[in-house]
Protein backbone atom coordinates (compact mmCIF):
# COMPACT_ATOMS: atom_id res chain seq x y z
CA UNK A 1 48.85 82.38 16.55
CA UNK A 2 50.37 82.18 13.12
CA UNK A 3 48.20 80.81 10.55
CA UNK A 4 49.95 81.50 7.04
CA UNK A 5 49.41 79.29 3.85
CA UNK A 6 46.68 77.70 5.13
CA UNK A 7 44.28 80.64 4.56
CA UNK A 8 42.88 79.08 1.40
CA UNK A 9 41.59 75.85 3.25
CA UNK A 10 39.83 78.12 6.51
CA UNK A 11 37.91 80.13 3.08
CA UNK A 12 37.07 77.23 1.50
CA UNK A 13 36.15 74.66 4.18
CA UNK A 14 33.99 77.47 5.67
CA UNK A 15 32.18 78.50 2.08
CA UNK A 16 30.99 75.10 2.08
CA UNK A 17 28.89 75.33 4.86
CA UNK A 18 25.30 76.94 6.05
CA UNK A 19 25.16 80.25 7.79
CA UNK A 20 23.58 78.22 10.45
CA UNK A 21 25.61 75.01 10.68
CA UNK A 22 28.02 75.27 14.12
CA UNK A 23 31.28 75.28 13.57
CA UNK A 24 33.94 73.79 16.44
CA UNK A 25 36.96 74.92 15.13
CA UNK A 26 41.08 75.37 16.40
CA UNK A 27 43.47 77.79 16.80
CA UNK A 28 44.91 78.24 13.19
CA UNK A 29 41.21 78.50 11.92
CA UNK A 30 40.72 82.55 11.97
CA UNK A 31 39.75 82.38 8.30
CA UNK A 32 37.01 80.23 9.21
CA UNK A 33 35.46 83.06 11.69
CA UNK A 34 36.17 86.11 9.23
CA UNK A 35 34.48 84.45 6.45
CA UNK A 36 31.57 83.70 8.78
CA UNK A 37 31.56 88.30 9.71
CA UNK A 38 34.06 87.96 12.61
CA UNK A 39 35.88 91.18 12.03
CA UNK A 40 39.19 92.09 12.89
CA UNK A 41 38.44 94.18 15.87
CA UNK A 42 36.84 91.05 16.82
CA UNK A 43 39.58 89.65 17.21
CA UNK A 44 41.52 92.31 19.03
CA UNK A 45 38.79 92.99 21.57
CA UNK A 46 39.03 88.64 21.88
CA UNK A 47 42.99 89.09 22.52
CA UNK A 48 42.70 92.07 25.12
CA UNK A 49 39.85 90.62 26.60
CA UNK A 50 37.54 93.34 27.29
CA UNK A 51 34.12 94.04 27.54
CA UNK A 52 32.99 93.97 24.24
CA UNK A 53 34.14 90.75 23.31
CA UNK A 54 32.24 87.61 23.35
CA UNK A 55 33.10 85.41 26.46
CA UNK A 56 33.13 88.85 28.21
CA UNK A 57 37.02 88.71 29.16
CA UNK A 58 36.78 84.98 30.56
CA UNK A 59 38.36 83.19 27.88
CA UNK A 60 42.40 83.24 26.89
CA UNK A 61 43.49 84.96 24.07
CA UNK A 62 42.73 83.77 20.46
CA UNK A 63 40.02 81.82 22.03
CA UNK A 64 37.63 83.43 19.73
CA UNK A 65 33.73 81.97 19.44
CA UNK A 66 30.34 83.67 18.50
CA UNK A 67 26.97 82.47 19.36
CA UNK A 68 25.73 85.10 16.66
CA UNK A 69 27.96 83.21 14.14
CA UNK A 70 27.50 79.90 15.19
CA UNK A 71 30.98 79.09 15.93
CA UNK A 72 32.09 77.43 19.49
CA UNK A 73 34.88 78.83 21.52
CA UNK A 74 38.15 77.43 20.79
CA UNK A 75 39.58 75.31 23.83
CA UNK A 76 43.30 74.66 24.70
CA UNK A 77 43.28 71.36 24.71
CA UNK A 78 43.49 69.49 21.44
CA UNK A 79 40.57 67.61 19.73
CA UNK A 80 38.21 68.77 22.38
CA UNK A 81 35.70 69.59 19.46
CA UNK A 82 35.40 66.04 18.33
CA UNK A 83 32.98 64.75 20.82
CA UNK A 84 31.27 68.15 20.27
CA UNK A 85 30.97 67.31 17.24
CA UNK A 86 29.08 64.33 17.18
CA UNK A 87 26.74 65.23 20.03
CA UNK A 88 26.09 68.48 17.40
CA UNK A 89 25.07 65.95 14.47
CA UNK A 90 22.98 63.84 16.77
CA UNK A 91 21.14 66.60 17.45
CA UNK A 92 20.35 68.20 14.07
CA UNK A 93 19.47 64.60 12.88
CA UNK A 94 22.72 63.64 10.58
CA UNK A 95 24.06 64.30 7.49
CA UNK A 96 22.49 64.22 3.97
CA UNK A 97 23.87 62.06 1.34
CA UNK A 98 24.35 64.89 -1.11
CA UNK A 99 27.13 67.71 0.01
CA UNK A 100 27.61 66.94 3.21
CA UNK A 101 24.70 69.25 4.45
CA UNK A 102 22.81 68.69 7.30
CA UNK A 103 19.29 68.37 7.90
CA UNK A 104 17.61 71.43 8.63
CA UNK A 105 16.40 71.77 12.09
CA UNK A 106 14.90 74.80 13.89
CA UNK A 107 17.57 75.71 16.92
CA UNK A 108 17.22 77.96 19.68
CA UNK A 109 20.04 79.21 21.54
């Protein structure tokens, strides 16, 4: 899935965020996952889907996700993540007024 020119907002959206904060992201966000460690065999193991890779071959390719990252697995349909994302923030308690941040809240996965 082509993504170029829009490398510079993935970097930056995702350097504005916690280690720990879970991201629900789309298809043209792969910046977003290498920022976070997702490498680049990652992404091939993702696209062949094989063993190694993180929904263990059950997902489509460049439906990447990593519960050691924090990041949900990209769906096909679009805006799926949106509901997602608010059940997310009523769980870690809201946001902060200052940045954006959340709350910090123990999680267990």
């Amino acid at each position: 899935m082509m993504n170029s020119g829009e490398e510079a907002v993935q970097f930056g959206s995702a350097a504005g965020l916690d280690p720990d904060d879970m991201i629900y992201a789309q298809y043209r966000e792969t910046g977003v996952f290498m920022w976070r460690g997702f490498t680049i065999d990652d992404c091939m193991d993702q696209c062949f889907g094989n063993r190694l890779e993180g929904g263990r071959g059950r997902q489509m390719p460049v439906h990447y996700g990593s519960h050691k990252l924090n990041i949900q697995f990209i769906s096909s349909c679009l805006a799926t993540q949106m509901p997602h994302g608010e059940r997310e923030r009523e769980q870690v308690g809201g946001l902060e007024l200052r940045g954006w941040r959340r709350r910090k809240k123990e999680r267990e996965w």
